[in-house]
Protein backbone atom coordinates (compact mmCIF):
# COMPACT_ATOMS: atom_id res chain seq x y z
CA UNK A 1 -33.45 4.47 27.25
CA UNK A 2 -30.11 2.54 26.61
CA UNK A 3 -30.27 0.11 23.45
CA UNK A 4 -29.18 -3.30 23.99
CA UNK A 5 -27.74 -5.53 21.81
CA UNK A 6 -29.99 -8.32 20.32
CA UNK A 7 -28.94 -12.06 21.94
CA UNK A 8 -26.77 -14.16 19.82
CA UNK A 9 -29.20 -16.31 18.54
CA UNK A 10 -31.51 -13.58 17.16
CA UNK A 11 -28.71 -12.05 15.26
CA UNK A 12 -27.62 -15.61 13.84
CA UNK A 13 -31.00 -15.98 12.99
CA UNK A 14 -31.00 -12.24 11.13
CA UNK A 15 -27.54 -13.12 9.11
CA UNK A 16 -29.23 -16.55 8.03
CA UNK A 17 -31.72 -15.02 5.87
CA UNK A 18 -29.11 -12.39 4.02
CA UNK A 19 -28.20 -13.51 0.31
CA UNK A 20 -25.04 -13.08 -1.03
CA UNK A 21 -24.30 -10.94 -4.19
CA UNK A 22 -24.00 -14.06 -6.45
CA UNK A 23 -26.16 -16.54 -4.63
CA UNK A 24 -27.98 -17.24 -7.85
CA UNK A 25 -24.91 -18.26 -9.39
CA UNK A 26 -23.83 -21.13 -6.45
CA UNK A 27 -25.26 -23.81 -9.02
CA UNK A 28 -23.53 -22.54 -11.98
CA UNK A 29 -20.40 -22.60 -10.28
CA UNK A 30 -20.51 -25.92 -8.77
CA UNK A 31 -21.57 -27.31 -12.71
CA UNK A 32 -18.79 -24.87 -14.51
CA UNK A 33 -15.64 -25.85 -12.02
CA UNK A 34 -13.84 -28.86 -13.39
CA UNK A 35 -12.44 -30.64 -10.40
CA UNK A 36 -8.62 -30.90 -10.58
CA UNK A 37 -8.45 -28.20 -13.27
CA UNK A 38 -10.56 -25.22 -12.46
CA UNK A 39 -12.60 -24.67 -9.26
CA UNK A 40 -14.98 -21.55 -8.56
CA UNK A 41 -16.97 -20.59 -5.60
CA UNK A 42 -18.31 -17.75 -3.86
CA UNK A 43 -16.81 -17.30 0.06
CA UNK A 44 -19.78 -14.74 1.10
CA UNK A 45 -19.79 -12.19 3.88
CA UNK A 46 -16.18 -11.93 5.17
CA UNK A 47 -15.41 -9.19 7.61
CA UNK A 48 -13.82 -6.67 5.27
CA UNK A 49 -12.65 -3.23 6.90
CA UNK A 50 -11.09 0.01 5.37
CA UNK A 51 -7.85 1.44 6.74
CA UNK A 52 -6.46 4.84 6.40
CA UNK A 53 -3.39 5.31 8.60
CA UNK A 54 0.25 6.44 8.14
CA UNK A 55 1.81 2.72 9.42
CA UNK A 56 4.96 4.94 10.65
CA UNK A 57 2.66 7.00 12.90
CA UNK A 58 1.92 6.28 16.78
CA UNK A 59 -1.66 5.21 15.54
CA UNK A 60 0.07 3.00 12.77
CA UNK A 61 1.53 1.05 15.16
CA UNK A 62 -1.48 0.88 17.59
CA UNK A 63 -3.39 -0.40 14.18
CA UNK A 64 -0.58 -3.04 13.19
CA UNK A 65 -0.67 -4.39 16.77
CA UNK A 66 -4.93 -5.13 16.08
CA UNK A 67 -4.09 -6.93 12.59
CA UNK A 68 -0.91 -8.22 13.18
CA UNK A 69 1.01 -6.14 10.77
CA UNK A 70 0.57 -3.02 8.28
CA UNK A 71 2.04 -4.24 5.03
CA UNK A 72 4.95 -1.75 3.66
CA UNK A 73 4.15 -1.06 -0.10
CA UNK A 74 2.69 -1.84 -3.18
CA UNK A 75 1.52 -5.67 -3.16
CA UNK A 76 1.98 -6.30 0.16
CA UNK A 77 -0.05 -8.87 2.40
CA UNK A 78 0.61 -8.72 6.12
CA UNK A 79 -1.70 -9.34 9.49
CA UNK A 80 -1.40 -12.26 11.79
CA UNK A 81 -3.38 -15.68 12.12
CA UNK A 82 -6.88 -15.16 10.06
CA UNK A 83 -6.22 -11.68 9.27
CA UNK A 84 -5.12 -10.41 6.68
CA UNK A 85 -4.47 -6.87 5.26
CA UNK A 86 -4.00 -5.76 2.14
CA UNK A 87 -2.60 -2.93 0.56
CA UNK A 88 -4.08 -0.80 -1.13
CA UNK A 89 -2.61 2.23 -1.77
CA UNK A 90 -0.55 5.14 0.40
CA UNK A 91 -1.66 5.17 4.09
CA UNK A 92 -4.73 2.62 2.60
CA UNK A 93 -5.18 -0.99 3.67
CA UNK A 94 -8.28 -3.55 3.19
CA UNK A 95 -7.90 -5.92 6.47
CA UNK A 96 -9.78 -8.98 5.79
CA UNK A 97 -10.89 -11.61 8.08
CA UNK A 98 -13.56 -14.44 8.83
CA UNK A 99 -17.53 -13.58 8.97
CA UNK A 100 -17.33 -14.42 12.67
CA UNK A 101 -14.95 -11.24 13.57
CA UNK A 102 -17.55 -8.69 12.64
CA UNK A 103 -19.39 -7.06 15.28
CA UNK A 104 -23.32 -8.17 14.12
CA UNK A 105 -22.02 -11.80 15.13
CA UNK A 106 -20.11 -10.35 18.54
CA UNK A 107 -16.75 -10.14 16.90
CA UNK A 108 -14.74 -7.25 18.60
CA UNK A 109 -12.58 -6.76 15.43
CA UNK A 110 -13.97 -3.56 13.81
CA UNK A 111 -14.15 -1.64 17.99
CA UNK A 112 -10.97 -2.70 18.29
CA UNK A 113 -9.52 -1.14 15.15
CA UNK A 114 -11.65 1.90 15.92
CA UNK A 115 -10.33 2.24 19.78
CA UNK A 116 -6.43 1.56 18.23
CA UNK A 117 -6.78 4.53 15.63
CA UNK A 118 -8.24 6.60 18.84
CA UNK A 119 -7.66 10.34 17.80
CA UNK A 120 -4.99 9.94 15.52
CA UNK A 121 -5.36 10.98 11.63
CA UNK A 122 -6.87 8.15 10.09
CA UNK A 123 -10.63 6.05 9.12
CA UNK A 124 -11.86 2.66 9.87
CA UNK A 125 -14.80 2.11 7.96
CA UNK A 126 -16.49 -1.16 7.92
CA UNK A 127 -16.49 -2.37 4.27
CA UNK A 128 -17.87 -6.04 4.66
CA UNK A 129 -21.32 -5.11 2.36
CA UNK A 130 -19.12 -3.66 -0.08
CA UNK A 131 -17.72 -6.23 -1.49
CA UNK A 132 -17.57 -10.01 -1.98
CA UNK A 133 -15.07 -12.72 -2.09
CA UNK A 134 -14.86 -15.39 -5.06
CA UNK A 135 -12.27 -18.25 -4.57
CA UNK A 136 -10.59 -19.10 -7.79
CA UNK A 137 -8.37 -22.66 -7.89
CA UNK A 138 -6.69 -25.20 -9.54
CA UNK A 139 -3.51 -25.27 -12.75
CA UNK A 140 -6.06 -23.25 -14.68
CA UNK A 141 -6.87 -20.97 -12.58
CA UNK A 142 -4.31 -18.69 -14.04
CA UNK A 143 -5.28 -18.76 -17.83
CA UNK A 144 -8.54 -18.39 -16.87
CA UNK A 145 -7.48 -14.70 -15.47
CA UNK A 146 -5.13 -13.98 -18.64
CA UNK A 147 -8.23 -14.17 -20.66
CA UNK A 148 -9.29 -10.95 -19.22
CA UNK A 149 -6.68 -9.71 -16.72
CA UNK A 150 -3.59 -6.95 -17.64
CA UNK A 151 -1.17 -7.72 -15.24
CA UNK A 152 1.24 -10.25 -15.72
CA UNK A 153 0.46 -12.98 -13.49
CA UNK A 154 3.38 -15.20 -13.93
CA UNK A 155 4.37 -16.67 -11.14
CA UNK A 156 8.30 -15.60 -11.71
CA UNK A 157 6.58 -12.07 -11.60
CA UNK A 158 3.24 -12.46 -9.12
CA UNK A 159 4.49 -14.61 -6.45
CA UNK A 160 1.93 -16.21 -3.63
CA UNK A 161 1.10 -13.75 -1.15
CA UNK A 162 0.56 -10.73 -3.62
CA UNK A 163 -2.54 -8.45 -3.27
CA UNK A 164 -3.01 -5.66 -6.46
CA UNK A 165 -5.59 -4.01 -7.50
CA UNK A 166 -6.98 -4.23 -11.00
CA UNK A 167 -9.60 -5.40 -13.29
CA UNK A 168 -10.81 -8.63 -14.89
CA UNK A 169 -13.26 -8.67 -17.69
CA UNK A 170 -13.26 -4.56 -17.25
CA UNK A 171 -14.44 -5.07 -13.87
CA UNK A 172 -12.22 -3.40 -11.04
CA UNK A 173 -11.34 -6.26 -8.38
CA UNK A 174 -8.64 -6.76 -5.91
CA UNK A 175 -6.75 -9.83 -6.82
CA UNK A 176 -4.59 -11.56 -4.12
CA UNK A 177 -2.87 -14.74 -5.60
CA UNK A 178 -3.23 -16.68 -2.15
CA UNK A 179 -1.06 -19.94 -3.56
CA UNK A 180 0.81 -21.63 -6.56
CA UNK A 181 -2.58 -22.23 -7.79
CA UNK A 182 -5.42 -20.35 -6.37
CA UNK A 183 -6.41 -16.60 -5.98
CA UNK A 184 -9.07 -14.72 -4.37
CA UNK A 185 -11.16 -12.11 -5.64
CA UNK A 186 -12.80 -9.30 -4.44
CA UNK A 187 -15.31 -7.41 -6.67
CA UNK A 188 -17.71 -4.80 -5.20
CA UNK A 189 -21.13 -6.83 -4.70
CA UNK A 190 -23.30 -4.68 -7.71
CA UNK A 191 -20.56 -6.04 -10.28
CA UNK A 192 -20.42 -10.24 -8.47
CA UNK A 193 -23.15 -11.00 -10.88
CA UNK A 194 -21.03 -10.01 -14.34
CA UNK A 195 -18.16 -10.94 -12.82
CA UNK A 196 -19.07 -14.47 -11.78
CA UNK A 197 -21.02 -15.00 -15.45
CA UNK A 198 -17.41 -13.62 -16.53
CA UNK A 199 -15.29 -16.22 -15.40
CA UNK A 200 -17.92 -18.98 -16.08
CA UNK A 201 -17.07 -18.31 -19.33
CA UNK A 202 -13.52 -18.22 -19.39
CA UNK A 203 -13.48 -21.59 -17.80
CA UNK A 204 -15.69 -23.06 -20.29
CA UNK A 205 -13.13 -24.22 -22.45
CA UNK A 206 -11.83 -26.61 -20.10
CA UNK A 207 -15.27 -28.38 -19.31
CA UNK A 208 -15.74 -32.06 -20.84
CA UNK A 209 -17.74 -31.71 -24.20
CA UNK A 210 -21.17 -32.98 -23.27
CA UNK A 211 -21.98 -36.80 -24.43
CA UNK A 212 -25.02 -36.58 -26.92
């Protein structure tokens, strides 16, 4: 017999009860961001999905007309509307969009990815449990990262709308400065934990001294 897919509300109901890789941490980071300075917060559960394609082949272009866009080298950020993808490397891109577009909530992004690649050489993998997203924001933001962060992330050199992959605090991460003044951050979920404690720490210096 045929499986059918589970009604809306009963996979709503199924997402409500997942916990994010640094749910225990939502408290610390609403009492360690220091409003008009430094800001941290955990966006859970975005639709995250692995490309491999050649952007100049036939399938390429079936893929770009999905996101939007295949971005053209090292850096890059293209996609259309709320997606976004990222490049990671040679013929590799991380499209990222809202929790909504994945296909456990009805969201026809991932099939429609899969049914653009077709036959053609190439993998769509859905990546969304691999990793998770932390918002960084505010004039700080940016020393925060130096503390633990190789590239150069001045903004004459890493303008907004630059993705790269590196590491903070010795964790690997894809950083994509999003604006003047905020980034996002996307560690795999079995390193959100350090990661999070991480940059609690770095933005402890710019907390108000506690009043005795």
């Amino acid at each position: 017999m045929a499986e059918t897919a589970a009604p809306a509300t009963t996979r709503q109901k199924d997402l409500s009860v997942r916990v994010s890789p640094a749910a225990q941490l939502r408290a610390a980071f609403e009492t360690g961001s220091v409003q008009g300075l430094v800001e941290l917060r955990e966006s859970p559960f975005l639709t995250m999905v692995g490309l491999r394609v050649n952007r100049d082949s036939d399938a390429g272009q079936r893929v770009a007309s999905v996101t939007g866009g295949l971005p053209a080298g090292c850096g890059g950020v293209a996609g259309s509307g709320d997606t976004s993808v990222l490049w990671l490397g040679p013929e590799e891109f991380l499209v990222v969009a809202p929790t909504e577009a994945h296909e456990s909530l009805g969201g026809d992004l991932i099939q429609a990815l899969r049914e653009a690649l077709a036959d053609g050489e190439g993998q769509v993998v859905d990546l969304s449990a691999n990793r998770t997203t932390f918002e960084l924001t505010g004039p700080r933001s940016r020393a925060v990262l130096e503390k633990g962060c190789s590239l150069d992330l001045h903004p004459r050199v890493l303008q907004a709308g630059t993705a790269l992959s590196t590491e903070i605090g010795n964790i690997p991460v894809v950083l994509w400065k999003t604006g003047e003044e905020s980034f996002r951050i996307f560690p795999r979920a079995s390193f959100a934990d350090f990661l999070g404690r991480w940059l609690l720490d770095a933005m402890r210096e710019y907390a108000s001294p506690e009043v005795p």
